[in-house]
N, C-alpha and C. Protein backbone atom coordinates (compact mmCIF):
# COMPACT_ATOMS: atom_id res chain seq x y z
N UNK A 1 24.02 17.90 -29.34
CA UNK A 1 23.73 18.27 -27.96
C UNK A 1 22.31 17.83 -27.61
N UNK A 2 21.95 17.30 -27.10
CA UNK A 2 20.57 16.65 -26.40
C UNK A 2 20.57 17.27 -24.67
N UNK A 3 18.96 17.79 -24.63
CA UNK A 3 19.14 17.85 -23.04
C UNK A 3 17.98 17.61 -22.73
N UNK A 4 18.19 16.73 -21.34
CA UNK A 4 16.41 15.98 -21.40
C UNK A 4 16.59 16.62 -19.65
N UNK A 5 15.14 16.63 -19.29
CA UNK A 5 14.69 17.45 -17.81
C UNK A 5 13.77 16.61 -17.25
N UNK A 6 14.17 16.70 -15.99
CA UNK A 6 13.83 15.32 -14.86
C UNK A 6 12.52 16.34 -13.97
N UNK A 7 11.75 15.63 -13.15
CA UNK A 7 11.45 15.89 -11.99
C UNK A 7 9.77 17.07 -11.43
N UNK A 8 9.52 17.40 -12.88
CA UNK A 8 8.02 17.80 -12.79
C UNK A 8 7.23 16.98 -12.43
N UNK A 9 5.98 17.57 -11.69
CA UNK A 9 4.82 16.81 -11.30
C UNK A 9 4.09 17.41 -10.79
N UNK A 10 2.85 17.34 -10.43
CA UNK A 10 1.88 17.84 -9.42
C UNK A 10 2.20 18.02 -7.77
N UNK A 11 2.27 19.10 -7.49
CA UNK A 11 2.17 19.37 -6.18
C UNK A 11 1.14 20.56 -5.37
N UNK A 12 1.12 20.23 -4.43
CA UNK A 12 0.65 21.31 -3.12
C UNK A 12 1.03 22.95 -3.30
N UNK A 13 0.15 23.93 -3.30
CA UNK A 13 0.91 25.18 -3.34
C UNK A 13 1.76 25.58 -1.75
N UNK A 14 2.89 25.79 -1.53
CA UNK A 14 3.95 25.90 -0.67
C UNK A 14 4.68 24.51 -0.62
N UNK A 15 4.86 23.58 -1.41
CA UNK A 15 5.21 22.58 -1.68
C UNK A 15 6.72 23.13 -2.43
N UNK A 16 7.75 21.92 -2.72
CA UNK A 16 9.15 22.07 -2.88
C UNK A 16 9.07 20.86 -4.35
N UNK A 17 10.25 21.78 -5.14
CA UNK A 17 10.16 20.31 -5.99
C UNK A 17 11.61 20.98 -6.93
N UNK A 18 12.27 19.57 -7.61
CA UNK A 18 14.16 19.96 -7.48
C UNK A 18 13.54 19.11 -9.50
N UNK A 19 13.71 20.44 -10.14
CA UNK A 19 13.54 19.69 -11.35
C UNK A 19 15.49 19.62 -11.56
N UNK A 20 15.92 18.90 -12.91
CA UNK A 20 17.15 18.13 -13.01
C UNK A 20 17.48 18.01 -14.79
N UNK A 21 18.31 18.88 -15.47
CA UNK A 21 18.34 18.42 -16.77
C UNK A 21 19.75 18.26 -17.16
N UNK A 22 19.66 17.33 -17.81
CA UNK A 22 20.81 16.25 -17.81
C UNK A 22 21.45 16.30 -19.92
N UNK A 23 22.78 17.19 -19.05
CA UNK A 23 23.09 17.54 -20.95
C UNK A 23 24.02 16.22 -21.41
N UNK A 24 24.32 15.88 -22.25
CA UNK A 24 25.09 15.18 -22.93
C UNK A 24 25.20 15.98 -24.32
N UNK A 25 26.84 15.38 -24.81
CA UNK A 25 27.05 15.72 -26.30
C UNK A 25 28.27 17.46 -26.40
N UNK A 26 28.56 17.45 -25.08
CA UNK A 26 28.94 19.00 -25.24
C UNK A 26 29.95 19.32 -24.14
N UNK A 27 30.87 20.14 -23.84
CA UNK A 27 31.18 20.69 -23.25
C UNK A 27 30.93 21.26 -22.24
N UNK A 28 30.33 20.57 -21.38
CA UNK A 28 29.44 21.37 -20.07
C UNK A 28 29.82 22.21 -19.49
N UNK A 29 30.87 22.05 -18.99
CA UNK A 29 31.72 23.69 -18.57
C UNK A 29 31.72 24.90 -19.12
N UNK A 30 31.19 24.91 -20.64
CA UNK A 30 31.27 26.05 -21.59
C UNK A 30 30.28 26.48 -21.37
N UNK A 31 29.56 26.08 -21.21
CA UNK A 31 28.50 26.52 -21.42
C UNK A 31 27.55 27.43 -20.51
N UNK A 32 26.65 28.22 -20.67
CA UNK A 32 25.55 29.12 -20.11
C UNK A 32 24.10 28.15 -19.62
N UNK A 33 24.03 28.51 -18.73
CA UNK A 33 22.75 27.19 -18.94
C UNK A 33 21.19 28.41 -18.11
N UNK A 34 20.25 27.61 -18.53
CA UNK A 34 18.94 28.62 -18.18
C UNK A 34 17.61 27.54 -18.08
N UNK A 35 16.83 28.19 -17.15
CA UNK A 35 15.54 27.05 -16.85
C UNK A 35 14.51 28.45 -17.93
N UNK A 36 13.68 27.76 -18.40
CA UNK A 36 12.34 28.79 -19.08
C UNK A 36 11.02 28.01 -18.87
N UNK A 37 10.10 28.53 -18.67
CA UNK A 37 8.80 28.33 -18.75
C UNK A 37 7.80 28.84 -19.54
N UNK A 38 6.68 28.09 -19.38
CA UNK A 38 5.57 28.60 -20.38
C UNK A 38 4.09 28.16 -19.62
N UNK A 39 3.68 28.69 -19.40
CA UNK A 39 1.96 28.74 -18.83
C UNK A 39 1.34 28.27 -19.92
N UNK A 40 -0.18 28.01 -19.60
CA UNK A 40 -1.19 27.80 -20.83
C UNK A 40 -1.18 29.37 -21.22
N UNK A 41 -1.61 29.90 -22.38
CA UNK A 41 -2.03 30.70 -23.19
C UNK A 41 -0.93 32.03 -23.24
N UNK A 42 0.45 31.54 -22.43
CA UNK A 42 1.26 32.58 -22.10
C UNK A 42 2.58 32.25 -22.94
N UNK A 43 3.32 33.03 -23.27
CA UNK A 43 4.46 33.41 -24.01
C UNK A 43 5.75 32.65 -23.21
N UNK A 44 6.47 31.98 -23.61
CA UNK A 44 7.77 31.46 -22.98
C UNK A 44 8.21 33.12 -22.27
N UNK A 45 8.71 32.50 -20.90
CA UNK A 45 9.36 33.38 -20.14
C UNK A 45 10.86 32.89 -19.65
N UNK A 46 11.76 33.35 -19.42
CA UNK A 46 13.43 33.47 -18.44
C UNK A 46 13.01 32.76 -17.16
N UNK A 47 13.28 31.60 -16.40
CA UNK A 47 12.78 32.22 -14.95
C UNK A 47 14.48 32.02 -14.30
N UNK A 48 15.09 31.39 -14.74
CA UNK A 48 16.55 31.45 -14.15
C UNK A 48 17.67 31.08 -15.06
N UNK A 49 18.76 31.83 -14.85
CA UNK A 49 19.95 31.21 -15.78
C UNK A 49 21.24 31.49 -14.80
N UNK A 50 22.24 30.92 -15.30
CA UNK A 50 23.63 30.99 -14.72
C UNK A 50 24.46 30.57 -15.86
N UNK A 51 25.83 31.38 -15.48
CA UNK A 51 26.90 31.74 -16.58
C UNK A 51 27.79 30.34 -16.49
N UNK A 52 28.43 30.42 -17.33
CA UNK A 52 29.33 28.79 -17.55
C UNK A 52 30.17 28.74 -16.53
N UNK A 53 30.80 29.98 -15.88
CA UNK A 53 31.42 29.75 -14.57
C UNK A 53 30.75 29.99 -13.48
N UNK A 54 29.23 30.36 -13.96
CA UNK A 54 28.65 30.14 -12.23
C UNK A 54 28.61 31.75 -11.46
N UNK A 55 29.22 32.46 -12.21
CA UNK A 55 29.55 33.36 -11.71
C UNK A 55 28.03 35.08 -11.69
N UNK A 56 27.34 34.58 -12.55
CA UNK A 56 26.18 35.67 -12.54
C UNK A 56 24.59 34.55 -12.71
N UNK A 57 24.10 35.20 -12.10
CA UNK A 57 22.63 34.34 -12.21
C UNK A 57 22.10 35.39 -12.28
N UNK A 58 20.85 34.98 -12.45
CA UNK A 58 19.60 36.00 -13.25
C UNK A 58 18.69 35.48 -12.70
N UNK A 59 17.80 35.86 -12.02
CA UNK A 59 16.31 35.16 -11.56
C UNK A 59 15.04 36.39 -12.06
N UNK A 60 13.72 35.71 -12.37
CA UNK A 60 12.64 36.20 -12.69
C UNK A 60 12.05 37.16 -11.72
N UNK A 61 11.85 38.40 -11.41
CA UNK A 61 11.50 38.64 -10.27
C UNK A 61 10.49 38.21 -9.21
N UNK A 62 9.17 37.08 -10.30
CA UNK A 62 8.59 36.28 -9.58
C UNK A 62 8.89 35.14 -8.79
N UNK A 63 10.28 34.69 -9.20
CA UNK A 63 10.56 33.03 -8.51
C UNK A 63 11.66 33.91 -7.45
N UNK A 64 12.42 35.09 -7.26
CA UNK A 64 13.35 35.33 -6.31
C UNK A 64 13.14 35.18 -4.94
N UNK A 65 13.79 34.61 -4.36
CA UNK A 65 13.46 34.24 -2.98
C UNK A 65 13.46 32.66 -2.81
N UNK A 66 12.53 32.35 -3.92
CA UNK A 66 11.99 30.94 -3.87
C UNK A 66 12.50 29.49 -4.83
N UNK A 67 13.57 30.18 -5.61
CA UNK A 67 13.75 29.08 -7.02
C UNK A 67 15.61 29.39 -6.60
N UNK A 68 16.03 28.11 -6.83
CA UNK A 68 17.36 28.52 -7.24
C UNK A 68 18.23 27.79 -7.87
N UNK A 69 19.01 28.25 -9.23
CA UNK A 69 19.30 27.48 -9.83
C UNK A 69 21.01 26.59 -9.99
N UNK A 70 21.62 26.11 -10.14
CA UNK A 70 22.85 25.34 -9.85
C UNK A 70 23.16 24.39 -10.74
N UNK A 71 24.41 24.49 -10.97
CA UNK A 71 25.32 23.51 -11.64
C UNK A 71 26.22 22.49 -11.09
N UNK A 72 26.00 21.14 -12.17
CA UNK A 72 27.15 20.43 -11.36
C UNK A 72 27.73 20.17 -12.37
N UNK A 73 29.06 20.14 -12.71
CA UNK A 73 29.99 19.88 -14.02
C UNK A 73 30.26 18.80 -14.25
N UNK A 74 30.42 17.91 -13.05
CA UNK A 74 31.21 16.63 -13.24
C UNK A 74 30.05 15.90 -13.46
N UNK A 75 28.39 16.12 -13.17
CA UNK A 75 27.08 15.46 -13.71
C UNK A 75 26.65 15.92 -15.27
N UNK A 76 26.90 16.77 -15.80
CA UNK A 76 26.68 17.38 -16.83
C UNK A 76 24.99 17.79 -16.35
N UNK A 77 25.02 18.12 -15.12
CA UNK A 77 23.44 18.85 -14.74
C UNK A 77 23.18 19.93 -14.18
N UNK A 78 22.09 20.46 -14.16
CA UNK A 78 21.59 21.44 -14.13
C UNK A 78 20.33 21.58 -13.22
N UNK A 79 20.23 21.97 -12.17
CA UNK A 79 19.15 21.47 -11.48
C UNK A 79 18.57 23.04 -11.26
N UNK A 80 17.14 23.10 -10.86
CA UNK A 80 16.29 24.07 -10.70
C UNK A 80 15.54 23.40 -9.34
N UNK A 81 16.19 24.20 -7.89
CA UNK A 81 15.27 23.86 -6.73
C UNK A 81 14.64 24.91 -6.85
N UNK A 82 13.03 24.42 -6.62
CA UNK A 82 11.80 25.08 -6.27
C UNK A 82 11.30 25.04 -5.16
N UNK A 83 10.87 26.52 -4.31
CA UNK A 83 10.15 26.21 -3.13
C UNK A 83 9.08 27.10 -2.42
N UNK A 84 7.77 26.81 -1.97
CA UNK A 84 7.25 27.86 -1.72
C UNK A 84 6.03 27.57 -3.14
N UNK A 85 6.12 27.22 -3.30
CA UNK A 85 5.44 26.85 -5.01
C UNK A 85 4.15 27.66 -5.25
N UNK A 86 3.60 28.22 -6.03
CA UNK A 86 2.46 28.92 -6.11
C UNK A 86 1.66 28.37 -7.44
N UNK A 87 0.52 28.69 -7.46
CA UNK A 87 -0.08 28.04 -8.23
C UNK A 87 -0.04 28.62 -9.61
N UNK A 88 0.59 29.98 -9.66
CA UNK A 88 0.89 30.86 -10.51
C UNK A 88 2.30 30.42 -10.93
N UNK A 89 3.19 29.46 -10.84
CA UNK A 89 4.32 28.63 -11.33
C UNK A 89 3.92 27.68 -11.33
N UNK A 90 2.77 27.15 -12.17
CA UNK A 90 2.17 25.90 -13.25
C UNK A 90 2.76 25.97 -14.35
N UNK A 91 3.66 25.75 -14.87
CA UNK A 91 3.87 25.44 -16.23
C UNK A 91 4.81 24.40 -17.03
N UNK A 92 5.15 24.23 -18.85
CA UNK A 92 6.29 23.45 -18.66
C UNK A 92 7.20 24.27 -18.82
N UNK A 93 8.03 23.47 -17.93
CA UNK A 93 9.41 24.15 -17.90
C UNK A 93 10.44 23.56 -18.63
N UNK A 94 11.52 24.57 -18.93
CA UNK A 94 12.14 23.92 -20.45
C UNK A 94 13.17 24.30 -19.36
N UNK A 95 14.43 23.54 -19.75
CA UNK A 95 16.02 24.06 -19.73
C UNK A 95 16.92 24.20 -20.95
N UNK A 96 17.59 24.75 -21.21
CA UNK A 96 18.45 25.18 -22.16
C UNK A 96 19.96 25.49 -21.99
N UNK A 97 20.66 25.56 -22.85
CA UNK A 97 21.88 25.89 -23.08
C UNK A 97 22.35 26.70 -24.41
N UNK A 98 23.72 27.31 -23.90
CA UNK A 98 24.02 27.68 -24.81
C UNK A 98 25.67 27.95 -24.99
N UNK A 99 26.46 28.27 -25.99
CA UNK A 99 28.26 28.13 -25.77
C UNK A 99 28.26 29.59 -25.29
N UNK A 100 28.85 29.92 -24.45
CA UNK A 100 29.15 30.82 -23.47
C UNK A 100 29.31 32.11 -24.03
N UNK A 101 30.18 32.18 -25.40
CA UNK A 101 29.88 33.73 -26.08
C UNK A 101 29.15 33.62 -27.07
N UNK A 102 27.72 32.96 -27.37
CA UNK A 102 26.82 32.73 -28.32
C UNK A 102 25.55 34.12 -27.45
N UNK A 103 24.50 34.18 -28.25
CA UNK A 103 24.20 35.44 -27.68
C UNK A 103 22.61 34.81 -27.64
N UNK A 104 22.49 33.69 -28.01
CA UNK A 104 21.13 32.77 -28.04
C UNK A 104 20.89 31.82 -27.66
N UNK A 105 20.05 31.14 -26.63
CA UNK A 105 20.12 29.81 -26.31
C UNK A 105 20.21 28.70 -27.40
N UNK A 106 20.20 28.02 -27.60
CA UNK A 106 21.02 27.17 -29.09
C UNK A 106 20.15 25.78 -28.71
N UNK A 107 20.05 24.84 -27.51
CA UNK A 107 19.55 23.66 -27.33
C UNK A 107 18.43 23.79 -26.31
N UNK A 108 17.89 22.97 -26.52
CA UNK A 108 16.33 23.15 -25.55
C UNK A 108 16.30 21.83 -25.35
N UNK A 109 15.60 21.39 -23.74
CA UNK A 109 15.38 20.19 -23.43
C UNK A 109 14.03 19.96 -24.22
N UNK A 110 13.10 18.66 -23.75
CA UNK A 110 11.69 18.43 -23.86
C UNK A 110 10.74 19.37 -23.13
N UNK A 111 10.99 19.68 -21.83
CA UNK A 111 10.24 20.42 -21.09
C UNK A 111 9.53 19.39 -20.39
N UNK A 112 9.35 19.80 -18.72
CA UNK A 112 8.60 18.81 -18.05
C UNK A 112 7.45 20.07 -17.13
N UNK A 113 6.24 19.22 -17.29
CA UNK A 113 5.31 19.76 -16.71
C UNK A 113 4.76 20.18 -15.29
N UNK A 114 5.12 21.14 -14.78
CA UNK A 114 4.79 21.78 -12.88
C UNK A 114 3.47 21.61 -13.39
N UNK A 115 2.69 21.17 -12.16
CA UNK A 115 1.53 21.84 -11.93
C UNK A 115 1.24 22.21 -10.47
N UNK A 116 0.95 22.98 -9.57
CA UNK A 116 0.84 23.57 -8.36
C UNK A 116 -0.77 23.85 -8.14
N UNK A 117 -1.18 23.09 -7.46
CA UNK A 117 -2.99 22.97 -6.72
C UNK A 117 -2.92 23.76 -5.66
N UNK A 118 -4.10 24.62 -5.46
CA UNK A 118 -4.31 25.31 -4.75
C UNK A 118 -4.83 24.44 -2.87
């Protein structure tokens, strides 16, 4: 299973940005999929996930309102729209997966780097 993540970069705070991670090797439909982040000097955090049918999402209570996350099956992707951006959602952001009754995320992308300027 390999999953690589598109679409970080530097932006504007209230700025929009559509990161994109692209699974191969797996069953995409099975699967659970989740965006995570990590700040400098801060602990990996959750900020969004959704169930293999789409059917429950989970958002961070910091990104609600403003982040939302989505599947496309027939792309084997996973996209995370961002909007509203704060400079306090600088970090890299990882995406992940996992087989739908596994109880741990199992694959991790590279992680691509937000940064948000004040």
């Amino acid at each position: 299973v390999q999953l690589q993540a598109f679409g970080g970069g530097l932006v504007q705070a209230g700025d929009f940005l559509r990161l994109s991670c692209a699974a191969s090797g797996l069953t995409f439909s099975r699967y659970d999929l989740g965006w995570f982040r990590q700040a400098p000097g801060k602990e990996r955090e959750s900020v969004a996930t959704l169930t293999w049918r789409g059917g429950t999402i989970y958002y961070a209570d910091s990104v609600k309102g403003r982040f939302t996350i989505s599947r496309d099956n027939a792309k084997n992707t996973v996209y995370l729209q961002m909007s509203s951006l704060k400079p306090e959602d600088t970090a890299v952001y990882y995406c992940a997966t996992k087989y739908f009754v596994s109880s741990e995320y199992d694959y991790w992308g590279q992680g691509t780097l937000v940064t948000v300027s004040s």
